[in-house]
N, C-alpha and C. Protein backbone atom coordinates (compact mmCIF):
# COMPACT_ATOMS: atom_id res chain seq x y z
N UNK A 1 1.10 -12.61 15.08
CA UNK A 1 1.49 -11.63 14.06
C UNK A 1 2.26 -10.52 14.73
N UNK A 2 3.27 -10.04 14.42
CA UNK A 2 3.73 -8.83 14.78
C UNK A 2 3.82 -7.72 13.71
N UNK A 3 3.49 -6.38 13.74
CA UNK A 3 4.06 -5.40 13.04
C UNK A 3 4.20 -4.00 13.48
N UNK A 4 5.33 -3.56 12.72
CA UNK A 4 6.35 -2.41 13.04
C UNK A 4 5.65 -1.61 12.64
N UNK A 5 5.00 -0.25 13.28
CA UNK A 5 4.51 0.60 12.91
C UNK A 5 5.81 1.88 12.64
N UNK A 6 5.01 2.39 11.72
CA UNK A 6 6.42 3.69 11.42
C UNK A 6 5.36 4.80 10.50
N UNK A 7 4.84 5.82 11.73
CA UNK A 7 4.28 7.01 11.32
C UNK A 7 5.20 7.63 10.17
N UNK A 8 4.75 8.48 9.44
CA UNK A 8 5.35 8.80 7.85
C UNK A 8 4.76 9.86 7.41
N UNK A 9 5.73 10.57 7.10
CA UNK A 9 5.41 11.38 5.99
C UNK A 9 4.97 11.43 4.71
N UNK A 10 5.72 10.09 3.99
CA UNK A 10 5.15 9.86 2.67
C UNK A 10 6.61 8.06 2.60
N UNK A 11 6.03 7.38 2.39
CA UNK A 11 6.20 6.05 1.73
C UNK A 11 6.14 5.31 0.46
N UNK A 12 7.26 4.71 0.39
CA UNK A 12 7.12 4.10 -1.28
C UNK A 12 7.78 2.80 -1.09
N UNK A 13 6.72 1.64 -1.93
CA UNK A 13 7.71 0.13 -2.51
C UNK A 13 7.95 0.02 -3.65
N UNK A 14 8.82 0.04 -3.96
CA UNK A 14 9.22 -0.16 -5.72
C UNK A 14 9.80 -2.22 -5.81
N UNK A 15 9.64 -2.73 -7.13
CA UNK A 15 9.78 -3.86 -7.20
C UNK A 15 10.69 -4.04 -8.67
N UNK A 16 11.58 -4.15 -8.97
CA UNK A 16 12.55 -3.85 -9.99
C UNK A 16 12.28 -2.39 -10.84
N UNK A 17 12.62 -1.56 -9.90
CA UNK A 17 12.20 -0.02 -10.10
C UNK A 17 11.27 0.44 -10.25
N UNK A 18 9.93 -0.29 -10.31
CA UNK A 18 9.03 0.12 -10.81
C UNK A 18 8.27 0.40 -9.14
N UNK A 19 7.83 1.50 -8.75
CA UNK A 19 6.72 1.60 -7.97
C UNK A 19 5.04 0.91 -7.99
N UNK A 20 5.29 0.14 -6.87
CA UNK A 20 3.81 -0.29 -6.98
C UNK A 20 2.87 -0.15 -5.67
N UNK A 21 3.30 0.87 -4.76
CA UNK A 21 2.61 1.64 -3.97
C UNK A 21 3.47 2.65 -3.20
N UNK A 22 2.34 3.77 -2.87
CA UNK A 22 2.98 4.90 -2.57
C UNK A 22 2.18 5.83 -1.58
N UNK A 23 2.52 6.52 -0.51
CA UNK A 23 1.47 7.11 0.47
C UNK A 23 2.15 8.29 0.67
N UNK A 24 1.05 9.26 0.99
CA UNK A 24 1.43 10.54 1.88
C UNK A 24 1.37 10.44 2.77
N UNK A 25 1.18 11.48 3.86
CA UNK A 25 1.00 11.38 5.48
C UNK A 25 0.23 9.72 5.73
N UNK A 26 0.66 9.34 7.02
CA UNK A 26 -0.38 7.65 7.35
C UNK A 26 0.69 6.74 8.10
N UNK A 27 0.63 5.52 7.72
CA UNK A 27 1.81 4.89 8.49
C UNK A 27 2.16 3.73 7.14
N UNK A 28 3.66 3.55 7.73
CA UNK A 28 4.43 2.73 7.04
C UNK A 28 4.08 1.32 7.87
N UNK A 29 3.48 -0.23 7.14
CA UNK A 29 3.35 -0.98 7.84
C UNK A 29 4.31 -2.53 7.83
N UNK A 30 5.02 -2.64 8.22
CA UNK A 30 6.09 -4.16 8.28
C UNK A 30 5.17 -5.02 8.77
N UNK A 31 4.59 -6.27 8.18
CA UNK A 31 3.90 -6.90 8.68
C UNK A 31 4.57 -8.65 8.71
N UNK A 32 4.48 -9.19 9.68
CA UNK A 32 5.02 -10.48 10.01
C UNK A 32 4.42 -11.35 10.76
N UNK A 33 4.25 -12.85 10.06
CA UNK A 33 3.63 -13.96 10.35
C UNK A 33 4.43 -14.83 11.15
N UNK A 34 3.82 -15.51 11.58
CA UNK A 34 4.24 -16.69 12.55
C UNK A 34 3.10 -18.22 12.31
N UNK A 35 4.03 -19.03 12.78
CA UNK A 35 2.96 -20.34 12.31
C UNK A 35 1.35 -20.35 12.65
N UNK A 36 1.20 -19.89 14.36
CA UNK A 36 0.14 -20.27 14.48
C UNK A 36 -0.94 -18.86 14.52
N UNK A 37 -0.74 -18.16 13.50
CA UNK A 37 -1.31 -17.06 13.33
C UNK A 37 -2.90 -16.90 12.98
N UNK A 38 -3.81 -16.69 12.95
CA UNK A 38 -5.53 -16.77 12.95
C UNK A 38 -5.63 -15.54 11.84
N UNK A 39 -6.58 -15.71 11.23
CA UNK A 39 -7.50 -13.99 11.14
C UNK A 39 -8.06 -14.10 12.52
N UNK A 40 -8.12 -14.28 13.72
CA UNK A 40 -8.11 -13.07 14.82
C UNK A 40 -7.09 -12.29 15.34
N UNK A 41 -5.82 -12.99 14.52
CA UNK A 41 -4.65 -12.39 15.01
C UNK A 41 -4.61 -10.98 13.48
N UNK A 42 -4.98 -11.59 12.95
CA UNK A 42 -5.17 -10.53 12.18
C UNK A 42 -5.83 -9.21 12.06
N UNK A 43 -7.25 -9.72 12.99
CA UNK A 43 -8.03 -8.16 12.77
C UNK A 43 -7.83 -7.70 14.22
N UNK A 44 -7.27 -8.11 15.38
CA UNK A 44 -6.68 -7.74 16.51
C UNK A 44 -5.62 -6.49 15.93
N UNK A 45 -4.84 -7.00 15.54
CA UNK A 45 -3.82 -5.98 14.85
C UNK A 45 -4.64 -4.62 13.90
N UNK A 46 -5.41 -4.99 12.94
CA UNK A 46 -6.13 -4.48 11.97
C UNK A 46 -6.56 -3.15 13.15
N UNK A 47 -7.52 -3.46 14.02
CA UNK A 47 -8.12 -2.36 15.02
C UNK A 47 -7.13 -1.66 15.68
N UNK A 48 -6.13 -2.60 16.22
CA UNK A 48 -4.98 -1.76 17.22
C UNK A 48 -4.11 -0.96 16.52
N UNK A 49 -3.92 -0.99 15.00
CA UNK A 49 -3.22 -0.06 13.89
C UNK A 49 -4.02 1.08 13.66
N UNK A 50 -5.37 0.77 13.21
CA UNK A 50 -6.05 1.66 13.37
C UNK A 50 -6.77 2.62 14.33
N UNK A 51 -6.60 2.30 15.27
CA UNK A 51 -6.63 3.09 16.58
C UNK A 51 -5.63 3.87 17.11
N UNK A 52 -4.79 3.24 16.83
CA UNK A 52 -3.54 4.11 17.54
C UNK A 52 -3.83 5.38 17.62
N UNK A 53 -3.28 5.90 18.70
CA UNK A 53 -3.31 7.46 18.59
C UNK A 53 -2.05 8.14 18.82
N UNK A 54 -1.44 8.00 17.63
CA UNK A 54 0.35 8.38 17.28
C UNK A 54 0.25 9.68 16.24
N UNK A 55 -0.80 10.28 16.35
CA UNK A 55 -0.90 11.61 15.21
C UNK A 55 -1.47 12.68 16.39
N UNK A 56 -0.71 13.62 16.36
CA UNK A 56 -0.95 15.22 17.02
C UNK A 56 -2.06 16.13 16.82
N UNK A 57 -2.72 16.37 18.05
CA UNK A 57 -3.98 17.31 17.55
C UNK A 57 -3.39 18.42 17.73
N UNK A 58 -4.34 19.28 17.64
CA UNK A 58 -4.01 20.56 18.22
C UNK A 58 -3.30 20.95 19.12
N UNK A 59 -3.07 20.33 20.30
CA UNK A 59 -2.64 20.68 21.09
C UNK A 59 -1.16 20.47 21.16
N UNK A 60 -0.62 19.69 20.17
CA UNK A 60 0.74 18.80 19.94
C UNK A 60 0.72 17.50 20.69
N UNK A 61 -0.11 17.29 21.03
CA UNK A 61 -0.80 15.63 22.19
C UNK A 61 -0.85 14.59 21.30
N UNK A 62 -0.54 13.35 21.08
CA UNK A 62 -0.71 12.12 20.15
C UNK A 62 -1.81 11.68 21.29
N UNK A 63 -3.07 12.14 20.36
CA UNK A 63 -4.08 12.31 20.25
C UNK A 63 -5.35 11.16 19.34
N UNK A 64 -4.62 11.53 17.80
CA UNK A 64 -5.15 11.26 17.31
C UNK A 64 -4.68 10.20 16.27
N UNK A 65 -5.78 9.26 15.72
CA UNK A 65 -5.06 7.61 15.24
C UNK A 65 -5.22 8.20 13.08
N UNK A 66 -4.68 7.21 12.74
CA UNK A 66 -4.62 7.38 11.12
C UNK A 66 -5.98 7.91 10.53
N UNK A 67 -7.29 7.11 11.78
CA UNK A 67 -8.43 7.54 11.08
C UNK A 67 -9.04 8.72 11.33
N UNK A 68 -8.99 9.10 12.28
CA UNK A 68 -8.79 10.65 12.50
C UNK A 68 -8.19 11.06 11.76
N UNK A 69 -7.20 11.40 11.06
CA UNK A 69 -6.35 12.11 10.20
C UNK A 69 -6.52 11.89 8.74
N UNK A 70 -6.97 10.90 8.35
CA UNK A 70 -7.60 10.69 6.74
C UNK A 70 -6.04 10.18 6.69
N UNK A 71 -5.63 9.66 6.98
CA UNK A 71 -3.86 8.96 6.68
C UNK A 71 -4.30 7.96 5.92
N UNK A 72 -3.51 7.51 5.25
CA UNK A 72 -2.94 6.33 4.43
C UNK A 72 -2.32 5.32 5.01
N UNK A 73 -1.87 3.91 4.52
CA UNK A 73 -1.62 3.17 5.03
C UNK A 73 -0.47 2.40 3.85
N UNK A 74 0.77 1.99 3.97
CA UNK A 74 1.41 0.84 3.20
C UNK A 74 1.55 -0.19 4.00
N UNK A 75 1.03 -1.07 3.73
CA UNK A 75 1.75 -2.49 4.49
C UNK A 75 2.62 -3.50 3.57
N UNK A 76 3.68 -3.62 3.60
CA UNK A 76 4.36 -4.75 3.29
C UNK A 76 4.70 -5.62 4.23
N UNK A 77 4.81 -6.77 3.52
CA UNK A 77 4.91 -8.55 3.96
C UNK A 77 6.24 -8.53 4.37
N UNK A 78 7.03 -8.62 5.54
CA UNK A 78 8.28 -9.02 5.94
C UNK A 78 8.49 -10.23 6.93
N UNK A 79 8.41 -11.20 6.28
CA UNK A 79 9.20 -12.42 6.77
C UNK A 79 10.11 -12.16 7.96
N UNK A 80 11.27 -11.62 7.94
CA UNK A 80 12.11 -11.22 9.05
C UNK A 80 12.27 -11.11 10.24
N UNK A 81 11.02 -10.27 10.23
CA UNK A 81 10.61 -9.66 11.71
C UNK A 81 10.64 -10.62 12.53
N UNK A 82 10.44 -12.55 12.38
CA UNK A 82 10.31 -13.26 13.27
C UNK A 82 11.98 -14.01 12.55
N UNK A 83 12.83 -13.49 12.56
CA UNK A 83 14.12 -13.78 12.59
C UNK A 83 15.13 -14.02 13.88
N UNK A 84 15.20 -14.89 14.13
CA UNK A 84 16.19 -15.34 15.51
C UNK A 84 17.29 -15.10 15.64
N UNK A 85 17.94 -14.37 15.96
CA UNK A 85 19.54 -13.77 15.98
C UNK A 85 20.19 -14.51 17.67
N UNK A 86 19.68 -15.61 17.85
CA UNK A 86 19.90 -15.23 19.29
C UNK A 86 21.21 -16.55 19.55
N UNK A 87 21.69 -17.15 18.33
CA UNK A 87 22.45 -18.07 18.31
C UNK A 87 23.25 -17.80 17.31
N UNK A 88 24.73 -17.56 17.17
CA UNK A 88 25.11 -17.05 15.75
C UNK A 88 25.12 -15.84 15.20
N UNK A 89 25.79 -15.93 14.31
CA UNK A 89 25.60 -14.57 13.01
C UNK A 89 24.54 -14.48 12.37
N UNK A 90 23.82 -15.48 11.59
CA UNK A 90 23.16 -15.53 10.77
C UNK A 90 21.98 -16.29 11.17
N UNK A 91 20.89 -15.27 10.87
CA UNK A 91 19.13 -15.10 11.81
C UNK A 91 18.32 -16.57 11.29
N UNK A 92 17.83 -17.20 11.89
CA UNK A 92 17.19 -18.53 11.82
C UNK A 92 15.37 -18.04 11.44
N UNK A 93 15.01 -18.30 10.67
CA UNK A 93 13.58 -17.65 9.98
C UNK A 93 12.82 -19.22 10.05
N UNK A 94 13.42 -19.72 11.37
CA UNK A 94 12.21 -20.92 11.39
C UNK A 94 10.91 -20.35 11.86
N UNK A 95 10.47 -19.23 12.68
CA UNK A 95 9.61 -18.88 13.64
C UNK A 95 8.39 -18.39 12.41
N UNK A 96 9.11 -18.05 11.45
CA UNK A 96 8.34 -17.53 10.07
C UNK A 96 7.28 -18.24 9.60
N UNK A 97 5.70 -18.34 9.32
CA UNK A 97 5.24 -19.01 8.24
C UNK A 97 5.49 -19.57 6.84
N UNK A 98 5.05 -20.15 6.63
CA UNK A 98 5.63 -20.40 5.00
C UNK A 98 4.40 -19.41 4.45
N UNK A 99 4.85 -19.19 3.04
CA UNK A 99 4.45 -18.37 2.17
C UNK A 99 2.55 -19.13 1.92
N UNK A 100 2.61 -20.27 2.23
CA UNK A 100 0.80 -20.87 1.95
C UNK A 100 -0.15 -20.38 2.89
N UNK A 101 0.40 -20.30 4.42
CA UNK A 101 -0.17 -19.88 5.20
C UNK A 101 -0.04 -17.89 5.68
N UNK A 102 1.33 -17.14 5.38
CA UNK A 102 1.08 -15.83 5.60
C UNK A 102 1.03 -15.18 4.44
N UNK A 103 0.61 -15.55 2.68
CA UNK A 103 0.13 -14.46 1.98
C UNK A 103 -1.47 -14.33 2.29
N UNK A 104 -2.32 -15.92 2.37
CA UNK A 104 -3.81 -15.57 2.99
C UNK A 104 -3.63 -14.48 4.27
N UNK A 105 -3.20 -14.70 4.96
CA UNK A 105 -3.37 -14.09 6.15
C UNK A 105 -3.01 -12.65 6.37
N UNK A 106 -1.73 -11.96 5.37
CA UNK A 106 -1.47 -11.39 4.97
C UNK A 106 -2.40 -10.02 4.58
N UNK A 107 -3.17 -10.97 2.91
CA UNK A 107 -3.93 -10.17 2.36
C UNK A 107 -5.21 -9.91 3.47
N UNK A 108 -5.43 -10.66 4.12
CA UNK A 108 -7.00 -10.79 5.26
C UNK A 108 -6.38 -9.56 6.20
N UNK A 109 -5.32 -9.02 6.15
CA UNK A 109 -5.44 -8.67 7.13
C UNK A 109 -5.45 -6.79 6.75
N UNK A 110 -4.96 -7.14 5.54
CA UNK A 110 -4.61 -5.48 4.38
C UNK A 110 -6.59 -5.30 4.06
N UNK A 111 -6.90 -6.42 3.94
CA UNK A 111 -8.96 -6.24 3.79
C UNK A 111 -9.50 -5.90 5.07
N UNK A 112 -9.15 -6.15 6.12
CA UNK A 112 -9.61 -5.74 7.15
C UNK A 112 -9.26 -4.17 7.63
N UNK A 113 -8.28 -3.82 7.35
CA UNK A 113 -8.08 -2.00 7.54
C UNK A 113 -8.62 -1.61 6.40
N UNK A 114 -9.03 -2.28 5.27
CA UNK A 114 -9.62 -1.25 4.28
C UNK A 114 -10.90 -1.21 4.75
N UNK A 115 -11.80 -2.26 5.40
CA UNK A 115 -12.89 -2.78 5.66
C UNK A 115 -13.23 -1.72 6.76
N UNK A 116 -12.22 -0.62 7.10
CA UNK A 116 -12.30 0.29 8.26
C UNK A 116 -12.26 1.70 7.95
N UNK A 117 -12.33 2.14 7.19
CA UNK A 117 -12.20 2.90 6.03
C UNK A 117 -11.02 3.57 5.56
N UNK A 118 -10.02 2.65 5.56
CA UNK A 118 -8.59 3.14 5.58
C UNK A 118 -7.78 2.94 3.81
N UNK A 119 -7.25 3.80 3.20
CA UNK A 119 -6.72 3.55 1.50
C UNK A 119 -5.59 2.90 2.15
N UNK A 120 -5.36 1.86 1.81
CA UNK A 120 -4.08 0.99 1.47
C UNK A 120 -3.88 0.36 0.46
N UNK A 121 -2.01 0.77 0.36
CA UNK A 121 -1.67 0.30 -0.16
C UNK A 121 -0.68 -0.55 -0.19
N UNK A 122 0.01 -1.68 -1.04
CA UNK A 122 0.98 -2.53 -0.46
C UNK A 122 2.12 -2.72 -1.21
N UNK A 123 2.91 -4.01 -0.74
CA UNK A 123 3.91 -4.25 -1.41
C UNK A 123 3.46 -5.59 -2.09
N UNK A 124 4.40 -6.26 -3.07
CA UNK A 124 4.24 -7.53 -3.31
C UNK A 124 4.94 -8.61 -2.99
N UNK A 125 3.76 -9.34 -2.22
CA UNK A 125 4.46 -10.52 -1.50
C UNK A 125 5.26 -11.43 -1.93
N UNK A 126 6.31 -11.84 -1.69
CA UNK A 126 7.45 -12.93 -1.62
C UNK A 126 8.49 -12.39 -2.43
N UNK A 127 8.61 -10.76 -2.94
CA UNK A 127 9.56 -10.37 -4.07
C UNK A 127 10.10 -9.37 -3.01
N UNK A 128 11.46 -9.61 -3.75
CA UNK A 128 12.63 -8.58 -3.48
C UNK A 128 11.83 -6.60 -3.51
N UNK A 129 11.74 -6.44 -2.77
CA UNK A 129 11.28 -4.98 -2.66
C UNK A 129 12.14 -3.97 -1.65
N UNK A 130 12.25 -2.63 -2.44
CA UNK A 130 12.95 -1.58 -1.78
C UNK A 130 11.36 -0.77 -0.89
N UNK A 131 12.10 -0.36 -0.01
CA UNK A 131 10.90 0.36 0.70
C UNK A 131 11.82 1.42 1.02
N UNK A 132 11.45 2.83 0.85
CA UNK A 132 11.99 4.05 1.39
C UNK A 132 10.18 4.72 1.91
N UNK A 133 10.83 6.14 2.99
CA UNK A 133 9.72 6.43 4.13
C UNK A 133 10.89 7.54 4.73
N UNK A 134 10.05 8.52 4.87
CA UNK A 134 10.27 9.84 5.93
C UNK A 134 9.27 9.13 6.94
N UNK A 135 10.11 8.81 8.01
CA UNK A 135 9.56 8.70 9.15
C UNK A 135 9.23 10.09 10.13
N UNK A 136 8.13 10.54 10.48
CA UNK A 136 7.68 11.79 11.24
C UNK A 136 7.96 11.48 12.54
N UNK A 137 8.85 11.85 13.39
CA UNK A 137 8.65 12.13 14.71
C UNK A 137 10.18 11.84 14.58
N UNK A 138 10.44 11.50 14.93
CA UNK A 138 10.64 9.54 14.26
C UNK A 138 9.06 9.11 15.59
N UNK A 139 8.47 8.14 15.00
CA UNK A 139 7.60 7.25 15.95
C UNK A 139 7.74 6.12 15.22
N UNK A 140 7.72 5.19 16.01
CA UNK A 140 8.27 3.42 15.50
C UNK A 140 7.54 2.36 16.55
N UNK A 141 6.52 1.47 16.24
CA UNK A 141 6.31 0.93 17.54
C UNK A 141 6.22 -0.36 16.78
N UNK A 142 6.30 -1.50 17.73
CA UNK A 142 6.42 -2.84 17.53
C UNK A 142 5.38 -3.73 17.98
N UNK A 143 4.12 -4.25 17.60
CA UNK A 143 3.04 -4.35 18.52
C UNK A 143 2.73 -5.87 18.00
N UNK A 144 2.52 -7.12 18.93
CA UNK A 144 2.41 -8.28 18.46
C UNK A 144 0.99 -8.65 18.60
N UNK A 145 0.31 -9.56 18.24
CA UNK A 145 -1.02 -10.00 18.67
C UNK A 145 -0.62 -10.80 19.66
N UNK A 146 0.35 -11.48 20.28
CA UNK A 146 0.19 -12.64 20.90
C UNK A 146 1.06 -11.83 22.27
């Protein structure tokens, strides 16, 4: 599994205009499957998102992780992320799961940060979705299970 973390100010997915999740302070989450992906690859990620310590204490020190901070969470489903650019113009999405195997894994993995005491919220899987985000810092990190 890989996903793009992107600390935030406030986040939104809309799905033919309509908003169907939305966060204040927390992190923006890109989440991406691969074939041989587990729920251990899942709650590996689940803890290491939630741990992070990409939020500023007092001291201005990244210090402190989402749960420390009462942050929020969006995760949307992006296919992409395991997109191959490395031949060509146009990105090869063989490395991708199919949709049978990363919406389970997906949702297992959005239950496992709630299961941590984290509010999330998401996008909807396999649809065309806009995602806009004030990214804070900018901070952006890319963290795989494997």
């Amino acid at each position: 599994m890989r996903v793009v973390v992107q600390r935030c100010k406030r986040a939104e997915v809309t799905v033919n205009d309509t908003t169907i999740g939305r966060i204040e302070q927390g992190l923006l989450l890109l989440v991406g499957i691969t074939h041989d992906d587990t729920e251990q690859d899942a709650k590996y990620l689940a803890d290491k998102v939630a741990g992070l310590r990409i939020f500023e204490d007092e001291s201005g020190k990244m210090n402190l992780s989402v749960l420390d901070t009462g942050g929020q969470i969006l995760s949307v489903s992006q296919f992409t992320l395991y997109g191959d650019c490395r031949k060509g113009k146009r990105p090869n999405f063989m490395s991708a799961a199919r949709p049978e195997l990363a919406e389970p894994l997906y949702d297992k993995f959005n239950e496992l940060l709630r299961s941590l005491g984290l509010h999330v919220e998401t996008g909807a899987f396999g649809e065309m979705m806009d995602v806009s985000l004030t990214n804070w810092g900018p901070v952006t990190l890319v963290i795989d299970s494997k």
